[in-house]
Protein backbone atom coordinates (compact mmCIF):
# COMPACT_ATOMS: atom_id res chain seq x y z
CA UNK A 1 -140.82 -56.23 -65.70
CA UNK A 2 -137.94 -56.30 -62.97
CA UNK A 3 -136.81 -52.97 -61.22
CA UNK A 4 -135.46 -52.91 -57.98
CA UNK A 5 -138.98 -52.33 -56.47
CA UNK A 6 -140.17 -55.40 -58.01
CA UNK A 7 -137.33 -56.98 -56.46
CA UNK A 8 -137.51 -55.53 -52.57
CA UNK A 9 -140.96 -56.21 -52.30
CA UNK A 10 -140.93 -59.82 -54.24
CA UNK A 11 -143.79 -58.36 -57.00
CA UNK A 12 -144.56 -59.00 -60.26
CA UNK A 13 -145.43 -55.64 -61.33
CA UNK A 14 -143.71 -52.07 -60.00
CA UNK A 15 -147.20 -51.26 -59.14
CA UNK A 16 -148.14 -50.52 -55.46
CA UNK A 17 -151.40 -49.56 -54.26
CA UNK A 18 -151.28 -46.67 -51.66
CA UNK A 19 -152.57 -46.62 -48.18
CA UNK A 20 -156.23 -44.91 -48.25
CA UNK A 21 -158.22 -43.74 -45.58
CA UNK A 22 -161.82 -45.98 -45.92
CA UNK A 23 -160.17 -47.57 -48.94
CA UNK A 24 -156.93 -49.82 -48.22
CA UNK A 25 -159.18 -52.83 -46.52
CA UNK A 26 -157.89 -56.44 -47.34
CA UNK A 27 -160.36 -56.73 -49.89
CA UNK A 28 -158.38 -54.06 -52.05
CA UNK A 29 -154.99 -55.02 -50.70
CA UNK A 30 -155.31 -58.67 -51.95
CA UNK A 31 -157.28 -58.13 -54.97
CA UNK A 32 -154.10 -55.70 -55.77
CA UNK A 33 -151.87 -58.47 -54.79
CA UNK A 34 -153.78 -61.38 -56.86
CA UNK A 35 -153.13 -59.06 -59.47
CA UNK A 36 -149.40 -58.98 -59.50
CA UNK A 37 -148.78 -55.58 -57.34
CA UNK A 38 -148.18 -54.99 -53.76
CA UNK A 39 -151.51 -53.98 -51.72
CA UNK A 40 -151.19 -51.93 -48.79
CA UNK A 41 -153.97 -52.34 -46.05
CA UNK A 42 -154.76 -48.78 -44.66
CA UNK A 43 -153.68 -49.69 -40.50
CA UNK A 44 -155.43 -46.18 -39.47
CA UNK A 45 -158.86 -47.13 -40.77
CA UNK A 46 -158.64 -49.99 -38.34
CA UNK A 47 -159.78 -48.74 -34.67
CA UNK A 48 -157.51 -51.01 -32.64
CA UNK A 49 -154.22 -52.94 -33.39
CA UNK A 50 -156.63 -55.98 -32.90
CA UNK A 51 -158.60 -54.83 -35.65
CA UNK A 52 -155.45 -54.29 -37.26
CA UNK A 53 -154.50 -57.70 -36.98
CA UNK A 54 -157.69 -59.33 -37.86
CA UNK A 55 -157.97 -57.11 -41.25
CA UNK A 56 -154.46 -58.93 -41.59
CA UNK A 57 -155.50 -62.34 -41.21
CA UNK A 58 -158.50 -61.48 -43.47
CA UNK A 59 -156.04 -60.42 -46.09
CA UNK A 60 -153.47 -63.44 -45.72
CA UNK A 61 -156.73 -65.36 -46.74
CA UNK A 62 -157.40 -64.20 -49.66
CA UNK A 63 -153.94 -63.64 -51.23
CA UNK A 64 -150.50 -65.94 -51.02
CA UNK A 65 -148.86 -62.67 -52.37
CA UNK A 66 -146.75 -59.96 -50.81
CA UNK A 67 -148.96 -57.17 -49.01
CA UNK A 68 -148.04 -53.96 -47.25
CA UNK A 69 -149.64 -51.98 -44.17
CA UNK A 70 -149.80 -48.39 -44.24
CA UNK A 71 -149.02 -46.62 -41.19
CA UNK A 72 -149.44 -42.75 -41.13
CA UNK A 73 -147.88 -40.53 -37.81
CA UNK A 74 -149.98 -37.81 -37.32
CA UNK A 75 -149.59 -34.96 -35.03
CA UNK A 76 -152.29 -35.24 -33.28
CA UNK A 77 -152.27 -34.47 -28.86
CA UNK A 78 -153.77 -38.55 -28.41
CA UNK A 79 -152.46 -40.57 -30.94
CA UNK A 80 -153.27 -44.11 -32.00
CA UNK A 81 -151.44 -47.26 -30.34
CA UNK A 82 -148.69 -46.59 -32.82
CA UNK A 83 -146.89 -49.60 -30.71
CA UNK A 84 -149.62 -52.09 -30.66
CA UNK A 85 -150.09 -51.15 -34.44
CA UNK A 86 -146.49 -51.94 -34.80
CA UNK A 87 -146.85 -55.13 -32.92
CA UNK A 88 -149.71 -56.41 -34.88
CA UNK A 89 -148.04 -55.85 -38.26
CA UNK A 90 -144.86 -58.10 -37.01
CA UNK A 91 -147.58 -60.95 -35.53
CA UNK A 92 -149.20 -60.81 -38.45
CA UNK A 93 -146.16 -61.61 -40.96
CA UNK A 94 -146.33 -58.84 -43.14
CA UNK A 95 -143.02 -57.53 -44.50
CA UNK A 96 -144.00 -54.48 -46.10
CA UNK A 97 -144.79 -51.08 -44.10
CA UNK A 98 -145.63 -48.09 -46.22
CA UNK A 99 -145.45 -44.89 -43.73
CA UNK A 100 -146.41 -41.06 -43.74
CA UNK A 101 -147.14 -37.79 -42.20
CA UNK A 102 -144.35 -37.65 -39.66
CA UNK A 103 -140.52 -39.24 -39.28
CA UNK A 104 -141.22 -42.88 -38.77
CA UNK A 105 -137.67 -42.83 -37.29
CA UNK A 106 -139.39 -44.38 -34.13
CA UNK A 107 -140.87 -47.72 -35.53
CA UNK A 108 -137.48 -48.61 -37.88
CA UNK A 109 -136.00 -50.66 -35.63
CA UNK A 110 -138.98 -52.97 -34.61
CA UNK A 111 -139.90 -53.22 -38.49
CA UNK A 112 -136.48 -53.81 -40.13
CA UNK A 113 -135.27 -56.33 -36.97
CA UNK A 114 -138.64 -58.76 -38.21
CA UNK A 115 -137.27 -57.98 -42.14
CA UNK A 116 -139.84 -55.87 -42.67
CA UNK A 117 -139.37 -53.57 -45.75
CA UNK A 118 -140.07 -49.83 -44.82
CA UNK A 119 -141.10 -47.25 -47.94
CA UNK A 120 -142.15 -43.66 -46.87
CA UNK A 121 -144.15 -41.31 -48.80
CA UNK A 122 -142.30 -37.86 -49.40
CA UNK A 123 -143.56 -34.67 -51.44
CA UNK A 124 -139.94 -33.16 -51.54
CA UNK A 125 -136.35 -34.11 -52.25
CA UNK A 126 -135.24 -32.86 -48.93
CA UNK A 127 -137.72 -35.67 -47.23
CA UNK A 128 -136.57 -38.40 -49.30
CA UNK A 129 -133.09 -37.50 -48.27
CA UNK A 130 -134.01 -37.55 -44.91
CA UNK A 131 -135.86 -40.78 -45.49
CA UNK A 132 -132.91 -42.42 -47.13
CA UNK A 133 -130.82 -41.05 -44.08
CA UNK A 134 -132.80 -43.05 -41.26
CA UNK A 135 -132.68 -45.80 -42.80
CA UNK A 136 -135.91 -46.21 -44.77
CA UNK A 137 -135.50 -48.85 -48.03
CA UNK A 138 -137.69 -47.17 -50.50
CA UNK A 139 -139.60 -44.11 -50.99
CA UNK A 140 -142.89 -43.20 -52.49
CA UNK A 141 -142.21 -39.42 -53.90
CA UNK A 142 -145.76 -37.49 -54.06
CA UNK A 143 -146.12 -34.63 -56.38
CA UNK A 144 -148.47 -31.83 -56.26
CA UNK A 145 -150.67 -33.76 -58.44
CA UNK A 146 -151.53 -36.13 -56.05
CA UNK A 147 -154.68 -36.72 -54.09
CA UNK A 148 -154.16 -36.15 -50.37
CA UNK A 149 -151.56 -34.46 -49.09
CA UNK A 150 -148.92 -32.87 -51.43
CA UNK A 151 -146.91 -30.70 -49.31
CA UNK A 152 -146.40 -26.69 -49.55
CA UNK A 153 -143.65 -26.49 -52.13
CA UNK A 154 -146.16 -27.76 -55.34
CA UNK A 155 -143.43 -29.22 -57.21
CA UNK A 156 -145.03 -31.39 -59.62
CA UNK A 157 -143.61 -34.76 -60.98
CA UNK A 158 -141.75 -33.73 -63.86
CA UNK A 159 -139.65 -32.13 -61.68
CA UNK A 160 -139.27 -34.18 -58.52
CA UNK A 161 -138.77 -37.10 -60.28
CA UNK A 162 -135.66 -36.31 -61.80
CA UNK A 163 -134.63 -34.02 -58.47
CA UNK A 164 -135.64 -37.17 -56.58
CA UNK A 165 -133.26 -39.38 -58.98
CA UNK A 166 -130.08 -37.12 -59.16
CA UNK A 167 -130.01 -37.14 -55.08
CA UNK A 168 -131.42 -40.54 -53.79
CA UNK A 169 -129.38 -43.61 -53.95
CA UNK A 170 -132.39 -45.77 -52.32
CA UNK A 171 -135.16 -46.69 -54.80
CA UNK A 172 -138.26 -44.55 -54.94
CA UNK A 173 -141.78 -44.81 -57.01
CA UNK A 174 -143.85 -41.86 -58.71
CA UNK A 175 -147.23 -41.34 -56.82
CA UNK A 176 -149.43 -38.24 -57.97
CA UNK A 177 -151.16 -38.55 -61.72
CA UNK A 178 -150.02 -42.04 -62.05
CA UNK A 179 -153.00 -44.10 -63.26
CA UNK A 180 -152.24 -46.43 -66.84
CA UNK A 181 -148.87 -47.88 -69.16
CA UNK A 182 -147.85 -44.39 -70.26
CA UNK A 183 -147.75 -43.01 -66.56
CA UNK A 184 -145.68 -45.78 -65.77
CA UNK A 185 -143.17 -45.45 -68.68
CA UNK A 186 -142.79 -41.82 -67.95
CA UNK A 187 -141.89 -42.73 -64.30
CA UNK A 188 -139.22 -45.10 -65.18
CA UNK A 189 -137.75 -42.41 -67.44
CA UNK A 190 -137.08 -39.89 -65.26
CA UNK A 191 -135.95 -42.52 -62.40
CA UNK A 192 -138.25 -44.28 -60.61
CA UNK A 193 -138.49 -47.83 -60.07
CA UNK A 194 -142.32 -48.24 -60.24
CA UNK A 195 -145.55 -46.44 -59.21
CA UNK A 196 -147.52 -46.12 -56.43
CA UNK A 197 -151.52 -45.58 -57.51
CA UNK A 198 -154.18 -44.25 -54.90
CA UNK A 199 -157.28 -42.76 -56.83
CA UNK A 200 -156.79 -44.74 -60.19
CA UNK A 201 -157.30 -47.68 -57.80
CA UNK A 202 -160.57 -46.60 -55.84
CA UNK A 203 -162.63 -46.72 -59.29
CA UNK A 204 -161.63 -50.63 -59.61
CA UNK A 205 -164.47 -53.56 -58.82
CA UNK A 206 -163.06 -54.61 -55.73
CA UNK A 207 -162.60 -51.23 -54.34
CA UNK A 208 -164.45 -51.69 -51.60
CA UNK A 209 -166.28 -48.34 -51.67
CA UNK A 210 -169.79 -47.22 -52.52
CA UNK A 211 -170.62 -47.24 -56.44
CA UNK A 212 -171.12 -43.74 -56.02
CA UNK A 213 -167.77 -43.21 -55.50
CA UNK A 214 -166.34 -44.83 -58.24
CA UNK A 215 -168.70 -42.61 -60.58
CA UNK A 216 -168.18 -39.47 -59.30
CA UNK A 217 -164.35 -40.71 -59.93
CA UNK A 218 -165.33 -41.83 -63.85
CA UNK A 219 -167.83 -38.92 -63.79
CA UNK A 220 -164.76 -35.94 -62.82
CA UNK A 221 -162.54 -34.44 -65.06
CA UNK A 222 -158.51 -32.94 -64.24
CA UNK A 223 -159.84 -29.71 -63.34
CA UNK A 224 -162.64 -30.92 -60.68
CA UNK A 225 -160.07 -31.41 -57.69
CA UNK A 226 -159.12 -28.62 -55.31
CA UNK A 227 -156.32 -27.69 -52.62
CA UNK A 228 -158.05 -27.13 -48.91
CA UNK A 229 -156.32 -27.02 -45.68
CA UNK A 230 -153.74 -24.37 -47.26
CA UNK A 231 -154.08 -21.51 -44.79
CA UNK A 232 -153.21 -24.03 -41.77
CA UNK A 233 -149.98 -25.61 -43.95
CA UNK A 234 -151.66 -29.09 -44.07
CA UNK A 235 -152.70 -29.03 -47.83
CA UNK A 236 -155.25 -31.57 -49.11
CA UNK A 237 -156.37 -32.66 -52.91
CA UNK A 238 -159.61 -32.95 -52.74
CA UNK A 239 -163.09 -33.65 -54.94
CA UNK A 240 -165.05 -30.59 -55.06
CA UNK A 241 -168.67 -30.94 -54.33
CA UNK A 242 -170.86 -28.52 -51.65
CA UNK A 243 -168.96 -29.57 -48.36
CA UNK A 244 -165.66 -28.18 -50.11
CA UNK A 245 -166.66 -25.66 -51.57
CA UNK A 246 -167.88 -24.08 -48.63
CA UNK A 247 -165.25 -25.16 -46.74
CA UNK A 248 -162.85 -22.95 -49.35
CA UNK A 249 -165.31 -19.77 -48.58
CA UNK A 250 -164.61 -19.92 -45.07
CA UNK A 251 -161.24 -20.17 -45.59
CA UNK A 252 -161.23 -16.87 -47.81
CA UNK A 253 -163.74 -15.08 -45.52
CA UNK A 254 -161.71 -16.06 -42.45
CA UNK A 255 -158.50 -15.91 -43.70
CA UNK A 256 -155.66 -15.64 -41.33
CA UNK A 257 -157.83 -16.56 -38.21
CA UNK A 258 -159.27 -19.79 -39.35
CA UNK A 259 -159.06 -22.66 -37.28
CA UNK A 260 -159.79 -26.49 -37.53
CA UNK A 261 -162.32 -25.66 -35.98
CA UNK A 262 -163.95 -23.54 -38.32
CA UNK A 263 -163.95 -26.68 -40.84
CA UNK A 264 -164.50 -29.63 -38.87
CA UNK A 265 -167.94 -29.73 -40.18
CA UNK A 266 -166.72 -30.32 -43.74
CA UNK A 267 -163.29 -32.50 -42.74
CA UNK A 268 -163.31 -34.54 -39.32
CA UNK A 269 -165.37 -37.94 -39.30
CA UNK A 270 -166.55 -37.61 -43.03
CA UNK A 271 -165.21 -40.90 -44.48
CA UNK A 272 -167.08 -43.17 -43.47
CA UNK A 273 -170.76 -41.26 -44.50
CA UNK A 274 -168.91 -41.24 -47.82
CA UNK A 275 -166.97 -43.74 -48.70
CA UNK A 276 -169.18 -46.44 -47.41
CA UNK A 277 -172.80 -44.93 -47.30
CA UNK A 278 -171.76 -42.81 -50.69
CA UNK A 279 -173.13 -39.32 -49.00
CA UNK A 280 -171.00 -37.60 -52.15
CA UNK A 281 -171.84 -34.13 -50.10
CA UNK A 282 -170.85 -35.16 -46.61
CA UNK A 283 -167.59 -33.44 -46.73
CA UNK A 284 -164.09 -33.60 -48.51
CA UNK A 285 -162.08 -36.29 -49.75
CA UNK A 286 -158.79 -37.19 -50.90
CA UNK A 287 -158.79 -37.19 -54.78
CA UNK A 288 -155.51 -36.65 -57.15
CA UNK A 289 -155.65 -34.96 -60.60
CA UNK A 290 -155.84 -38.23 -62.12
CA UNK A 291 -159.40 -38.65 -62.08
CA UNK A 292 -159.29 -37.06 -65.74
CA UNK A 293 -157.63 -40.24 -66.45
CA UNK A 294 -160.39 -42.34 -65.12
CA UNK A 295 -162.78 -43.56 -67.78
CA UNK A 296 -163.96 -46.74 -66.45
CA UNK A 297 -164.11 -49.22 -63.59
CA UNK A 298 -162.42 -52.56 -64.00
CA UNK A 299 -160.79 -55.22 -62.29
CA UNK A 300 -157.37 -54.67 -60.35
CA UNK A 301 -156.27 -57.66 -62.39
CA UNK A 302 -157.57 -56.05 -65.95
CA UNK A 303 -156.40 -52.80 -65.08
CA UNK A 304 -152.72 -53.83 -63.98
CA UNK A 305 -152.96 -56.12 -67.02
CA UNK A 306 -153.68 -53.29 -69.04
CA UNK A 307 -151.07 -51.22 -67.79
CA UNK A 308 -148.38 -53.31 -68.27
CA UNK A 309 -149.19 -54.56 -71.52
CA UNK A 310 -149.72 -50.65 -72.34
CA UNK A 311 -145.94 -50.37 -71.00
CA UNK A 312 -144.76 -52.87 -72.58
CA UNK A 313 -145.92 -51.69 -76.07
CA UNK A 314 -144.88 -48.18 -75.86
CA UNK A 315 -141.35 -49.43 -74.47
CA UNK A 316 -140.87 -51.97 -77.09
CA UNK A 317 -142.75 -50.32 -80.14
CA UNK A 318 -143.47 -46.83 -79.92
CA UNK A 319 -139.92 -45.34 -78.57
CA UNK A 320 -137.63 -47.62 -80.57
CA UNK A 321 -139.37 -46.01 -83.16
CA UNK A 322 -137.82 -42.53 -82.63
CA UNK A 323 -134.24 -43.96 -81.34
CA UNK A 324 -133.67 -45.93 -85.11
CA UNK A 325 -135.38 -43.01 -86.82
């Protein structure tokens, strides 16, 4: 299948792997790769830029594919060596960034003078436009069904999409509920050139994140995620389990007044206890509606497989169908 996604990035598949916190390691990012897609190593999970560039060099050795590094601006009073980050991902060859959180308006420049390809996540039309208008190539448009961060306006996909195609002439994929062939279909329709999967893609074999993980993922249905973070405008998709849901009674005992504070016991530092020791109670985690679409834990190469061949069938058999009927 050739979009203009496909084409950009030099992929076989309009499938991209989001950057995720404790999940986007080269392991992922390559097995994603192997399997046709573009594979995005997480650059924030790595401590240094010469971690950074050494999770790179891992990843160049187990894939001859295009990869992608995720770099995420956060305001935050010390931030990470955003520069040396930068710096790393040039050095390192890659020529796919896949930013978030705030403008990346700083870092164009650098990336798209070494050819790098720059797509930035959005969860609104205005964004995108903005995007577009700095110079970005791509974007990744998030609805409110997606794990993470969705924004404050809740527009969900069968809405943005088409917003998002009506007012962007720079490509964009669907990210939020996106997870098998008819997810992808349904994308294309309403004007995307691909998809960009985060949770689908944690509950795969090479995922490397604890087995516990993966089953809670296989184990949750579309009604087990909640919104957290919403009093202080920095919404998050999460899991539910204990940490979050007392993490949401604070928030409605405190209203108003709560700080980060108030939650850091249930939000700052948790990945790592969960992700790689699988302590499923050690606080909350980014998790998109999609999980009710999660039935199973196969390869990234079976699953893509499976998705396009799934694609492929409804595109080619099931909707000619109604158009001759």
């Amino acid at each position: 299948m050739k979009t203009r996604i496909t084409d950009m990035f030099g992929i076989e598949h309009p499938i991209i792997q989001g950057g995720m916190h404790y999940v986007g390691f080269a392991e992922m990012a390559a097995a994603v790769s192997n399997a046709g897609g573009l594979g995005i190593i997480t650059g924030l999970t790595q401590k240094t830029p010469a971690d950074l560039a050494n999770e790179i060099a891992k990843c160049r050795d187990m894939t001859d594919k295009p990869f992608g590094v995720n770099l995420t601006f956060l305001p935050v009073v010390n931030a990470p060596d955003y520069p040396g980050m930068v710096k790393a991902i040039i050095e390192g060859g890659v020529k796919v960034v896949e930013t978030a959180g705030n403008n990346p308006v700083q870092v164009l420049p650098a990336l798209h003078d070494a050819g790098i390809k720059v797509i930035h996540k959005c969860t609104s039309v205005r964004h995108s436009l903005k995007a577009q208008a700095i110079g970005c190539d791509a974007v990744s448009v998030d609805g409110f069904e997606c794990g993470g961060h969705p924004g404050e306006d809740d527009i969900p996909n069968f809405i943005l999409l088409p917003r998002a195609a009506d007012e962007l002439d720079i490509p964009f994929v669907a990210s939020g509920g996106m997870a098998d062939g008819r997810s992808l279909v349904a994308a294309l329709a309403l004007g995307a050139e691909g998809m960009n999967m985060g949770t689908r893609f944690i509950a795969t074999k090479e995922a490397p994140v604890h087995e516990k993980v993966k089953q809670a993922l296989v184990a949750a249905s579309e009604l087990d995620t909640r919104l957290v973070m919403r009093p202080l405008r920095n919404t998050e998709r999460v899991l539910t389990n204990v940490a979050v849901e007392r993490l949401l009674e604070k928030e409605r005992a405190l209203g108003a007044n709560i700080t980060f504070a108030d939650i850091a016991e249930e939000v700052a530092g948790v990945y790592p206890r969960i992700m790689l020791e699988g302590d499923m109670e050690a606080g909350a985690w980014s998790c998109g509606m999609v999980a009710g679409l999660i039935h199973d834990i196969p390869t990234c190469k079976d699953l893509i497989d499976r998705i396009m061949a799934e694609a492929n069938a409804i595109i080619n058999k099931r909707l000619p169908g109604f158009a001759n009927a």
